[in-house]
Protein backbone atom coordinates (compact mmCIF):
# COMPACT_ATOMS: atom_id res chain seq x y z
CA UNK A 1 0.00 0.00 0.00
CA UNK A 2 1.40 3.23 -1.26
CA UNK A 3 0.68 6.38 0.91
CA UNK A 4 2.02 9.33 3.06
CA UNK A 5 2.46 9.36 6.67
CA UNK A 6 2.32 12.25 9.20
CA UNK A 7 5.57 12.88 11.25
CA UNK A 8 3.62 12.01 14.22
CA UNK A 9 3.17 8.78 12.94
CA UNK A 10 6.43 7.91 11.91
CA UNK A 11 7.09 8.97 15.71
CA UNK A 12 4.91 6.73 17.12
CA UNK A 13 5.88 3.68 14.83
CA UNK A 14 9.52 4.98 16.05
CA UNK A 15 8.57 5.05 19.85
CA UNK A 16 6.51 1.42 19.75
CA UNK A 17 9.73 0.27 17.79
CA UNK A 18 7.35 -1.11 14.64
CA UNK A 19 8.08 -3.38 12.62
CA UNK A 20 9.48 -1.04 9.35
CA UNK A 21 12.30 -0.06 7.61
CA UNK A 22 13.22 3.69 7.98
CA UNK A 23 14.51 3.93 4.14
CA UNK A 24 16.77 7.74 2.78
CA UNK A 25 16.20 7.49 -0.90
CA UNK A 26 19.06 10.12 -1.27
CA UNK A 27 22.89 9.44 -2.24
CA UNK A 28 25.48 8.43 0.26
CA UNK A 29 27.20 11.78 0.65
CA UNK A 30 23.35 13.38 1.63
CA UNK A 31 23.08 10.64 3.73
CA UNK A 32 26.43 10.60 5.61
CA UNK A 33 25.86 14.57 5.93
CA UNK A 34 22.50 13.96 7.85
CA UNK A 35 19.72 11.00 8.36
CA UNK A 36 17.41 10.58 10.50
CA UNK A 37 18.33 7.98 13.36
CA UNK A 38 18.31 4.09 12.46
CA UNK A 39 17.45 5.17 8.59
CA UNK A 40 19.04 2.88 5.91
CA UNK A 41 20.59 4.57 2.79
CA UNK A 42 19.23 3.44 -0.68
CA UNK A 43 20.10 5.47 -3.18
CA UNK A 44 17.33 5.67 -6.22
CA UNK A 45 19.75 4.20 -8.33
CA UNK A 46 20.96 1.03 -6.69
CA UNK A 47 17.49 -0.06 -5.40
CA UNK A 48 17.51 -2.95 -7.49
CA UNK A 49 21.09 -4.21 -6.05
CA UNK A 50 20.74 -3.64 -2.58
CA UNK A 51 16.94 -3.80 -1.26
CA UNK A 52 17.15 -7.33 -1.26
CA UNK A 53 19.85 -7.39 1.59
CA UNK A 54 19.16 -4.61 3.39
CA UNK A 55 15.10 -5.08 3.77
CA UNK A 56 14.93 -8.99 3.83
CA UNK A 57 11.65 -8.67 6.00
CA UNK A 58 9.22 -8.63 3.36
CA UNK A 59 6.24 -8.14 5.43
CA UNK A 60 7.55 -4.91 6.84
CA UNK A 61 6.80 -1.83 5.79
CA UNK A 62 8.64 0.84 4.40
CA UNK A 63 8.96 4.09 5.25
CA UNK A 64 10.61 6.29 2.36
CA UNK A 65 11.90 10.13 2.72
CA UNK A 66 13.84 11.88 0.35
CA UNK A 67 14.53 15.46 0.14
CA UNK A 68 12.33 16.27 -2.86
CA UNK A 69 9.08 15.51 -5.11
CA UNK A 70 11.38 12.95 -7.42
């Protein structure tokens, strides 16, 4: 299911300790510069590579943020 979450609900997933991946869609360098705590970094462009060993839960979700509309 694709849709948008408030911040206070990515707080409270954060506080309960969900089950989700925290997921910065930007490039390493972004990423290294500042994330938000426990995010994994997965770059647009290597999605395809390395979303099968960094989010092996499959029933997870996934919560995506980037720093633009694309």
């Amino acid at each position: 299911m694709d849709h948008a979450i408030t911040l206070d609900e990515l707080k409270r997933l954060i506080k309960e300790k969900g089950r989700f991946y925290l997921v910065e869609a930007q490039g390493p360098m972004m990423y290294e510069d500042t994330h938000l705590p426990g995010a994994l970094n997965l770059p647009p462009n290597r999605v395809a590579e390395l979303a099968p060993r960094i989010l092996p839960d499959r029933d997870a979700a996934i919560v995506v943020y980037c720093s633009g509309p694309t």
